[in-house]
C-alpha atoms as a PDB file:
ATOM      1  CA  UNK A   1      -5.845-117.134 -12.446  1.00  0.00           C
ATOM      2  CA  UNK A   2      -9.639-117.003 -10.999  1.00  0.00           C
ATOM      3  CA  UNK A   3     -11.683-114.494 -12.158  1.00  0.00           C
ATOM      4  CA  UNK A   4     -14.028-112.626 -10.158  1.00  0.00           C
ATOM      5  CA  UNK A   5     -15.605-110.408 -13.441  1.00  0.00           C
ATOM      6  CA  UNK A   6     -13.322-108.003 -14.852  1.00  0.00           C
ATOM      7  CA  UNK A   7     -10.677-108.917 -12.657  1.00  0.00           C
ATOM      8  CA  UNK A   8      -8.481-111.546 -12.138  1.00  0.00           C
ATOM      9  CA  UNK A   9      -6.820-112.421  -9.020  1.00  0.00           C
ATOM     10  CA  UNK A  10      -4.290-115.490  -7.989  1.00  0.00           C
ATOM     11  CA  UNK A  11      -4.770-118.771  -6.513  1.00  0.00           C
ATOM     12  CA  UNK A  12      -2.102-118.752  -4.002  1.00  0.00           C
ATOM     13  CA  UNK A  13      -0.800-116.031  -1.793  1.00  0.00           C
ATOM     14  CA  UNK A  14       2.403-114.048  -2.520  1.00  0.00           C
ATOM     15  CA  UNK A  15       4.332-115.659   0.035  1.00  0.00           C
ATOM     16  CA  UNK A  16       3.235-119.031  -0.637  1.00  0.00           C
ATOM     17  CA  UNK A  17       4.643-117.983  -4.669  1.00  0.00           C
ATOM     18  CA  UNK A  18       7.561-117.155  -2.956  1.00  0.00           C
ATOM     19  CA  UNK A  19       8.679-119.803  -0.752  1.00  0.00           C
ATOM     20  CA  UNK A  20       7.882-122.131  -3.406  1.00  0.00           C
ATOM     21  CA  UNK A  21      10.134-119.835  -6.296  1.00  0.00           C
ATOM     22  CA  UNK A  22      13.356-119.533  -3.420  1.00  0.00           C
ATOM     23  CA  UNK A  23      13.089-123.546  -2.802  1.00  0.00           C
ATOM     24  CA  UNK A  24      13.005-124.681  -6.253  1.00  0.00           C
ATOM     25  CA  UNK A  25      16.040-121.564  -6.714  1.00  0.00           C
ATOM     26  CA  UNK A  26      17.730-123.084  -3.846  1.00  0.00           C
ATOM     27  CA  UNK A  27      18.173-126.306  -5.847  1.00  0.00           C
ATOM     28  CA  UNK A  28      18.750-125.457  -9.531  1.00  0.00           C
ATOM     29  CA  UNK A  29      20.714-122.204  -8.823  1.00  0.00           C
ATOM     30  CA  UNK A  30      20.164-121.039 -12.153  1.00  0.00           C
ATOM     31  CA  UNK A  31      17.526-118.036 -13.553  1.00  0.00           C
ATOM     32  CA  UNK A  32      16.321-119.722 -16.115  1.00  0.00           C
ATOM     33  CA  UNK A  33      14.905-123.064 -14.848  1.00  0.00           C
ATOM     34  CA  UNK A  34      12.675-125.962 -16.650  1.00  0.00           C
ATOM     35  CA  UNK A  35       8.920-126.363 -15.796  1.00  0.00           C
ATOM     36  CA  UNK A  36       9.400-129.544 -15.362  1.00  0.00           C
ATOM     37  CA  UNK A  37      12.595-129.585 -13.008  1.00  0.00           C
ATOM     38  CA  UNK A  38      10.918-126.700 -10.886  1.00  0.00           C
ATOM     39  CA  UNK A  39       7.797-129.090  -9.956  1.00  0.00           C
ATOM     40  CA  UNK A  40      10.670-131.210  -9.159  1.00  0.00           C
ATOM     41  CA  UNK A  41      12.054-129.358  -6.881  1.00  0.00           C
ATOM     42  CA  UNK A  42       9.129-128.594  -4.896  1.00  0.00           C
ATOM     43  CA  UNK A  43       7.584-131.717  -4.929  1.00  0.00           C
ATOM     44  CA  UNK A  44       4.415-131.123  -7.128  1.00  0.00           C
ATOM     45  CA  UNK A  45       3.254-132.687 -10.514  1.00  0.00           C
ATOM     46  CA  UNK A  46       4.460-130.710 -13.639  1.00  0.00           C
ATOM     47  CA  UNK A  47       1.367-131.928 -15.733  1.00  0.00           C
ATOM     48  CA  UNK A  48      -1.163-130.836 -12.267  1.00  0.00           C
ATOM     49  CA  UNK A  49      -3.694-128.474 -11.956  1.00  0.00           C
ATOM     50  CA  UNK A  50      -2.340-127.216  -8.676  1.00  0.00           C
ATOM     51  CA  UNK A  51       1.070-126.700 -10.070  1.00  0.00           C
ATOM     52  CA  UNK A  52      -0.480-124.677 -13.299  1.00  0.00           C
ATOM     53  CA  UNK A  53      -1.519-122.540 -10.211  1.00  0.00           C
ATOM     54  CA  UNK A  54       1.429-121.998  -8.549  1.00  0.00           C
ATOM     55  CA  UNK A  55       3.596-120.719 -12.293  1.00  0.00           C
ATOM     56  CA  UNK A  56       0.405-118.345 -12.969  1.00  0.00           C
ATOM     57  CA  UNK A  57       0.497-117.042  -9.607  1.00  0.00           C
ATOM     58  CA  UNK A  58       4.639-116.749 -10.126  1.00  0.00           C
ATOM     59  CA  UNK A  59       4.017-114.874 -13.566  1.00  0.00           C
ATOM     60  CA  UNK A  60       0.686-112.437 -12.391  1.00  0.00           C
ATOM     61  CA  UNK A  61       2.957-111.105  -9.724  1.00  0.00           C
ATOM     62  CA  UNK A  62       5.666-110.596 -11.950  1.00  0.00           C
ATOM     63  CA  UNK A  63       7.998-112.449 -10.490  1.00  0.00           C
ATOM     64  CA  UNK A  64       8.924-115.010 -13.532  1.00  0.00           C
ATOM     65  CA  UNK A  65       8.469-114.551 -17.338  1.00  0.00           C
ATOM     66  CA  UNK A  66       7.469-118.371 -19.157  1.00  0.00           C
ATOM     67  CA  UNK A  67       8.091-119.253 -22.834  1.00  0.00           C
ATOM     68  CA  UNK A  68       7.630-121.824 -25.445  1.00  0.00           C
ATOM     69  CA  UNK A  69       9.469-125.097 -24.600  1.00  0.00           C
ATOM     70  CA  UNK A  70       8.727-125.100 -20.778  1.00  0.00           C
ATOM     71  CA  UNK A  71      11.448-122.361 -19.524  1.00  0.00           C
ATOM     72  CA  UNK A  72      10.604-119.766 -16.956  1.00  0.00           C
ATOM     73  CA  UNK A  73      13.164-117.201 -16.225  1.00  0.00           C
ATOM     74  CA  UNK A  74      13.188-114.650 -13.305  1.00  0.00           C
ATOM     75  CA  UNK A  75      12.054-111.371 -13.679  1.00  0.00           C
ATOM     76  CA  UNK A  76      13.727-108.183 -11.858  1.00  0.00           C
ATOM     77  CA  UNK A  77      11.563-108.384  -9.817  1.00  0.00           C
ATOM     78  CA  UNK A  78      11.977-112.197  -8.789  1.00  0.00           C
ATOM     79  CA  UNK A  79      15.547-111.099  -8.868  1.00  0.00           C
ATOM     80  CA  UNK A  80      15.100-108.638  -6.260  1.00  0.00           C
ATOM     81  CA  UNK A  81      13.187-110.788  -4.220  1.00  0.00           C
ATOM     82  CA  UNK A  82      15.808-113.416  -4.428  1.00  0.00           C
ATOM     83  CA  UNK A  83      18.988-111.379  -4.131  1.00  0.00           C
ATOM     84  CA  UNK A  84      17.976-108.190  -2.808  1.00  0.00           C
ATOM     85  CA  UNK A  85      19.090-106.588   0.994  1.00  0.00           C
ATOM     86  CA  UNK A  86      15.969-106.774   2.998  1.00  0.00           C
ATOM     87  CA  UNK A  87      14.649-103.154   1.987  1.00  0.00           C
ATOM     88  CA  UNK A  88      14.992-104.069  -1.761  1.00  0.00           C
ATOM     89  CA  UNK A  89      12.892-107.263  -0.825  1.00  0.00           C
ATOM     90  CA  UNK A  90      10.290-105.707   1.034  1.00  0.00           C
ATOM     91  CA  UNK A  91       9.842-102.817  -1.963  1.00  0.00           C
ATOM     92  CA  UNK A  92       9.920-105.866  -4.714  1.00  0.00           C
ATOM     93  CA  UNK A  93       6.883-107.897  -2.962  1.00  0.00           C
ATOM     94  CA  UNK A  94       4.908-104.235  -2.809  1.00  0.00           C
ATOM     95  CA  UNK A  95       5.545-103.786  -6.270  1.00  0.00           C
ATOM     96  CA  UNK A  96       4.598-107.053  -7.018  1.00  0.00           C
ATOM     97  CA  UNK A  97       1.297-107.642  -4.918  1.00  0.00           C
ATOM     98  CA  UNK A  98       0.696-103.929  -7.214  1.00  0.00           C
ATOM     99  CA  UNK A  99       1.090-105.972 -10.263  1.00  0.00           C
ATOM    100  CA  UNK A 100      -2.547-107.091  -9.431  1.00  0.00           C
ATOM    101  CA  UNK A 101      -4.810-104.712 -10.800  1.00  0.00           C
ATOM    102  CA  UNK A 102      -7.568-105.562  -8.487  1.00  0.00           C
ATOM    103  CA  UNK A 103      -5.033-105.838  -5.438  1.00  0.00           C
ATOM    104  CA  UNK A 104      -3.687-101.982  -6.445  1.00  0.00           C
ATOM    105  CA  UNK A 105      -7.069-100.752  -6.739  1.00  0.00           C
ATOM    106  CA  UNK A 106      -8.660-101.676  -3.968  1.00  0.00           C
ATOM    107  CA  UNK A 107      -5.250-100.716  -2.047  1.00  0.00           C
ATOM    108  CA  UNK A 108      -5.646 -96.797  -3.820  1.00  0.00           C
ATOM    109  CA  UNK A 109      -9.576 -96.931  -2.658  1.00  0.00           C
ATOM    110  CA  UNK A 110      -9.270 -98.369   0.993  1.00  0.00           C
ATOM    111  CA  UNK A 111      -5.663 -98.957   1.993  1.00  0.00           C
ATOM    112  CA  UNK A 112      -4.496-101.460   4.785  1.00  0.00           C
ATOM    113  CA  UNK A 113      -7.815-101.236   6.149  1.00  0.00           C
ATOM    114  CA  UNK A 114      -9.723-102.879   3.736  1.00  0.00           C
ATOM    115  CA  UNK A 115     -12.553-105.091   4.582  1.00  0.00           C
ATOM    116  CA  UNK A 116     -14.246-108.125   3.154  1.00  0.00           C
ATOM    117  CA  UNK A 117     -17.146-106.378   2.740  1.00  0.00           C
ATOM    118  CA  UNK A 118     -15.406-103.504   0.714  1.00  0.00           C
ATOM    119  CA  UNK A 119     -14.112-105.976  -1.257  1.00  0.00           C
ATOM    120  CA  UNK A 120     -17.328-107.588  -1.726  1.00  0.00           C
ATOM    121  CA  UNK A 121     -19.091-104.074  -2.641  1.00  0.00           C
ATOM    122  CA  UNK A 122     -15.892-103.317  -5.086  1.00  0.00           C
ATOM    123  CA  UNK A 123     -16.435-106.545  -6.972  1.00  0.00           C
ATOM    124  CA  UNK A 124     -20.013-105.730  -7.755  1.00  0.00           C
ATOM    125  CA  UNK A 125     -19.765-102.262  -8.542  1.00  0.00           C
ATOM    126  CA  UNK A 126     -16.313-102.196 -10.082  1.00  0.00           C
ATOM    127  CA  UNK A 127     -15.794-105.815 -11.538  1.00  0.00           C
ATOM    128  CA  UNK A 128     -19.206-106.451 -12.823  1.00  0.00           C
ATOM    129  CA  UNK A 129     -19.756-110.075 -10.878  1.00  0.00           C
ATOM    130  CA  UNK A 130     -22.168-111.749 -10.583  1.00  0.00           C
ATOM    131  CA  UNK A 131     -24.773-111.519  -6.610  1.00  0.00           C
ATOM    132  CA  UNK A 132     -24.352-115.179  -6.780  1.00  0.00           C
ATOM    133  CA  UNK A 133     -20.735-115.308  -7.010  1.00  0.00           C
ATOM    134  CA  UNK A 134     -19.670-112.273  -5.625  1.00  0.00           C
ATOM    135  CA  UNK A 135     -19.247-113.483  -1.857  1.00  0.00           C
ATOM    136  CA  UNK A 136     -17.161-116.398  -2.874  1.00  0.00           C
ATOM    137  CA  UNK A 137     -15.139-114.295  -5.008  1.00  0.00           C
ATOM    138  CA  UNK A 138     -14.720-111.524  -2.215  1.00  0.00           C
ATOM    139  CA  UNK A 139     -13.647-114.127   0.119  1.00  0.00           C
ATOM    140  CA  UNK A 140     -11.203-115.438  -2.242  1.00  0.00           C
ATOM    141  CA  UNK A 141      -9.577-112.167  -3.111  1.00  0.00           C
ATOM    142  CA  UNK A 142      -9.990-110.890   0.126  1.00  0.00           C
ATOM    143  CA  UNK A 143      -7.936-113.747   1.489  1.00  0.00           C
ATOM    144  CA  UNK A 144      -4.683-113.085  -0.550  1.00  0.00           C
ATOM    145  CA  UNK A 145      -4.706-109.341  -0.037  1.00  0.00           C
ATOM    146  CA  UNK A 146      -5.214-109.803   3.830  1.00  0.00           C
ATOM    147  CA  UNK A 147      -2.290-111.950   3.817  1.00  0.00           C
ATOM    148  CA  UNK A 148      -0.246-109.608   2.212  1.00  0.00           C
ATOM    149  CA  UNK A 149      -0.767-106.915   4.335  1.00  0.00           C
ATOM    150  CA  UNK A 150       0.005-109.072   7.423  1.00  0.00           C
ATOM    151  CA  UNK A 151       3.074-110.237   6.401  1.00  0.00           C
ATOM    152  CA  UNK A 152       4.870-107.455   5.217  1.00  0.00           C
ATOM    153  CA  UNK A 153       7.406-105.699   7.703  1.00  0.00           C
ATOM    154  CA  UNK A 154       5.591-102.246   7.187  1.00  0.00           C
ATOM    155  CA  UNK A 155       2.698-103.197   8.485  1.00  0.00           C
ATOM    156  CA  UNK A 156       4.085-104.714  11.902  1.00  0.00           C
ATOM    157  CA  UNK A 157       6.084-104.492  14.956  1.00  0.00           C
ATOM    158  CA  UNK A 158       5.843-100.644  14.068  1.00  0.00           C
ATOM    159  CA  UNK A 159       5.745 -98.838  17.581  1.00  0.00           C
ATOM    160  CA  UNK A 160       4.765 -95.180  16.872  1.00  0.00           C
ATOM    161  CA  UNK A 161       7.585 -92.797  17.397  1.00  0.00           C
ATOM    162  CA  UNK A 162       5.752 -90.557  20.114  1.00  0.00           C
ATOM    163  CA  UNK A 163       5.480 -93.663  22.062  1.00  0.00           C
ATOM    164  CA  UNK A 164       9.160 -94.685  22.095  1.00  0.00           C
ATOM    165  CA  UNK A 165      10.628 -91.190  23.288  1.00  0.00           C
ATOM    166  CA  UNK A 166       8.659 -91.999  26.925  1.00  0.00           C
ATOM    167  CA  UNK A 167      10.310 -94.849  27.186  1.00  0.00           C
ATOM    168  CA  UNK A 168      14.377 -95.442  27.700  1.00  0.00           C
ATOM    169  CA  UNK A 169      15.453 -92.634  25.500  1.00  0.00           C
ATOM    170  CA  UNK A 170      18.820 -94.063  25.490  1.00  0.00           C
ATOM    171  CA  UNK A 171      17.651 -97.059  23.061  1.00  0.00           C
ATOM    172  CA  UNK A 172      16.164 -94.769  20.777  1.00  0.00           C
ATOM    173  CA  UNK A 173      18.749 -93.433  17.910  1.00  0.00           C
ATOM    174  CA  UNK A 174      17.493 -91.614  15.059  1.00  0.00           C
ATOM    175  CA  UNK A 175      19.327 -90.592  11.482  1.00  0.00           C
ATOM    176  CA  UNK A 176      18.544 -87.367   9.664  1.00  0.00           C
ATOM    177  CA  UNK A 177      19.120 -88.090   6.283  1.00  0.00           C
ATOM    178  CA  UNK A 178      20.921 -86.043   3.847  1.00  0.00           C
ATOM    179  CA  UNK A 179      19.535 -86.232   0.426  1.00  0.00           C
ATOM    180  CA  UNK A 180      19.042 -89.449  -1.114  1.00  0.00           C
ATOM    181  CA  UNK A 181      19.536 -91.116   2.205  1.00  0.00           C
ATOM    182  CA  UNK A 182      16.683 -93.179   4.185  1.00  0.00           C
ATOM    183  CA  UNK A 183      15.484 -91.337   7.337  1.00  0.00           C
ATOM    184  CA  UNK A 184      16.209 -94.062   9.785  1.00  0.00           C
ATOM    185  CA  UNK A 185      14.760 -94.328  13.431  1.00  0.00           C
ATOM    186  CA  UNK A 186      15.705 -97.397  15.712  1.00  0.00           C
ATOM    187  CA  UNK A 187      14.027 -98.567  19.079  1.00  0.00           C
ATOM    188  CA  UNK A 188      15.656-101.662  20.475  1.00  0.00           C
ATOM    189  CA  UNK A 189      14.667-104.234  18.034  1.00  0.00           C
ATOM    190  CA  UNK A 190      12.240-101.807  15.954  1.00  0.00           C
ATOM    191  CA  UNK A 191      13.593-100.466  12.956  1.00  0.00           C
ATOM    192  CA  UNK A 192      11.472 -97.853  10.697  1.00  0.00           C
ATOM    193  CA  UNK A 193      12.841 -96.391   7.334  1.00  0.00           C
ATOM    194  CA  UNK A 194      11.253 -93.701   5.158  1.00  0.00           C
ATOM    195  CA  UNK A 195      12.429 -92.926   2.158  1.00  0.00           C
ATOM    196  CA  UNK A 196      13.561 -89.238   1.422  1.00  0.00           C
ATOM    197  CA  UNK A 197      11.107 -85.936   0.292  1.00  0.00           C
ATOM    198  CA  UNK A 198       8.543 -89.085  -0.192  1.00  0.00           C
ATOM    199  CA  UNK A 199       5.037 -88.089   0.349  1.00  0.00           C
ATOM    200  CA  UNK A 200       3.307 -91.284  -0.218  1.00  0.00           C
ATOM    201  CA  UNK A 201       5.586 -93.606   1.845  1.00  0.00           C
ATOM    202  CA  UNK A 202       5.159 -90.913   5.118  1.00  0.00           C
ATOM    203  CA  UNK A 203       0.991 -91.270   4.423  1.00  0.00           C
ATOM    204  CA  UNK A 204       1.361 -95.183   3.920  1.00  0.00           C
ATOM    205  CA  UNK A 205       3.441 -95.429   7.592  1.00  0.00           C
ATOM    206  CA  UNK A 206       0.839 -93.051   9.083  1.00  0.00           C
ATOM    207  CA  UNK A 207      -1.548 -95.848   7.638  1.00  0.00           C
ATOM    208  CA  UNK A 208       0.304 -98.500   9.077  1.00  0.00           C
ATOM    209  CA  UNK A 209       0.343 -96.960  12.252  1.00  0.00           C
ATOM    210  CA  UNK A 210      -3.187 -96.399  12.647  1.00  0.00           C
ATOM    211  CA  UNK A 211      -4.092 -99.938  11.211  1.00  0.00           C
ATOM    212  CA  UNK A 212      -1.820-101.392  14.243  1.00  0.00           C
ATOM    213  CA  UNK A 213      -3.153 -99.425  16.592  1.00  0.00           C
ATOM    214  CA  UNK A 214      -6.886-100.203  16.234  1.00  0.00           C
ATOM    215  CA  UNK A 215      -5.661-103.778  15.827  1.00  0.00           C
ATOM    216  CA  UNK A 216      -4.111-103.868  19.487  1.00  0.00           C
ATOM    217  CA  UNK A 217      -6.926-102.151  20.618  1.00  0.00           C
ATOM    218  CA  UNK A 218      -9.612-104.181  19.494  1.00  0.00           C
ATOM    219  CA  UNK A 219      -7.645-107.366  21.063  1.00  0.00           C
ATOM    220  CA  UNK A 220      -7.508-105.797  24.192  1.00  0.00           C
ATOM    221  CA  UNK A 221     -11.358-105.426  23.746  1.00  0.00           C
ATOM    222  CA  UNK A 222     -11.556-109.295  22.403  1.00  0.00           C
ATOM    223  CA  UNK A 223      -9.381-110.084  25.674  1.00  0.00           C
ATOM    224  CA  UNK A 224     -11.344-108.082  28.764  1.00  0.00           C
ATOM    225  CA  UNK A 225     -14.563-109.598  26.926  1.00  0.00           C
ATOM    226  CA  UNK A 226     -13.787-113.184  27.452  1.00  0.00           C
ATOM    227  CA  UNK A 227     -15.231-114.942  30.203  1.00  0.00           C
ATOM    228  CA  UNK A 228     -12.838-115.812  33.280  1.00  0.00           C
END
């Protein structure tokens, strides 16, 4: 994995790890695989440097364990990823863009909103690198956890619920849970689910909200300021 100081971060996004770990799956069927038959099955070079990449990236997230003799076996975690319905999924890929230490703190410090340059200010404070590497490293880092937060369902095509009761109130249903159930609220193609008597999930969706929000905005901004 790079390093940017005291932290390490990895080479490739988590979706890029993943697509990669369900292709080579799709082929060998199997959850313990060979090194060599897994660069194989995605077309790369077993003995590469880019490959090397791709298994550390696999293993930081958690999402394989490796051994002597070239096996690699899936984790829970990969499991879930790989078998799970599309709520146990989206929790598995949270938990493991967590398993990054400099991903989760950052994530505790700024949330979805982070910015490059809090990233670049963490790095130097936090992680000890070095003024002449820290940009780099900030971009790097930054990169991977922007992607993250972009791709996962939480953090888009959320319409706020005060929104959808002005519109069409007959396409909006929504499920009061009884305990242990998922509090469930449906607008036409817009599904949100919050977990039950969870605290941290409700201020994580309030997050997400927000951090759509000013995104739409400022694109409406980006738009009226273009020249006709």
């Amino acid at each position: 994995m790079p390093k940017a100081g005291l932290y390490s971060y990895p080479y490739y996004d988590l979706d890029s790890v993943i697509d990669k770990l369900k292709t080579a799956h799709n082929v060998i069927r199997t959850d313990e695989m060979d090194r060599e038959v897994i660069a194989e099955a995605i077309s790369m070079t077993s003995t590469g440097g880019a490959y090397a990449m791709v298994i550390s990236s696999m293993e930081n997230f958690g999402l394989i364990e490796t051994a002597w003799g070239g096996k690699i076996t899936l984790t829970n975690l990969g499991k879930n990823i790989l078998y799970g319905n599309e709520i146990e999924q989206e929790n598995a890929k949270k938990d493991a863009f967590l398993n990054i230490s400099l991903f989760k703190e950052i994530f505790s410090k700024y949330g979805v909103n982070a910015t490059e340059e809090q990233f670049r200010a963490f790095l130097r404070q936090e992680g000890n690198v070095d003024i002449t590497k820290v940009k780099k490293k900030a971009q790097e880092s930054y990169r991977i956890y922007q992607k993250f937060i972009d791709s996962v369902n939480m953090y888009k095509s959320i319409t706020p619920v005060q929104d959808m009761t002005q519109q069409e109130p007959s396409r909006l249903s929504t499920h009061i849970p009884s305990t242990g159930e998922y509090l469930t609220i449906r607008y036409g193609d817009v599904l949100i689910q919050l977990p039950p008597d969870d605290l941290e999930a409700l201020s994580l969706a309030k997050e997400a909200i927000t951090f759509m929000e000013e995104r739409i905005k400022r694109r409406k901004i980006e738009d009226q300021e273009k020249p006709n």
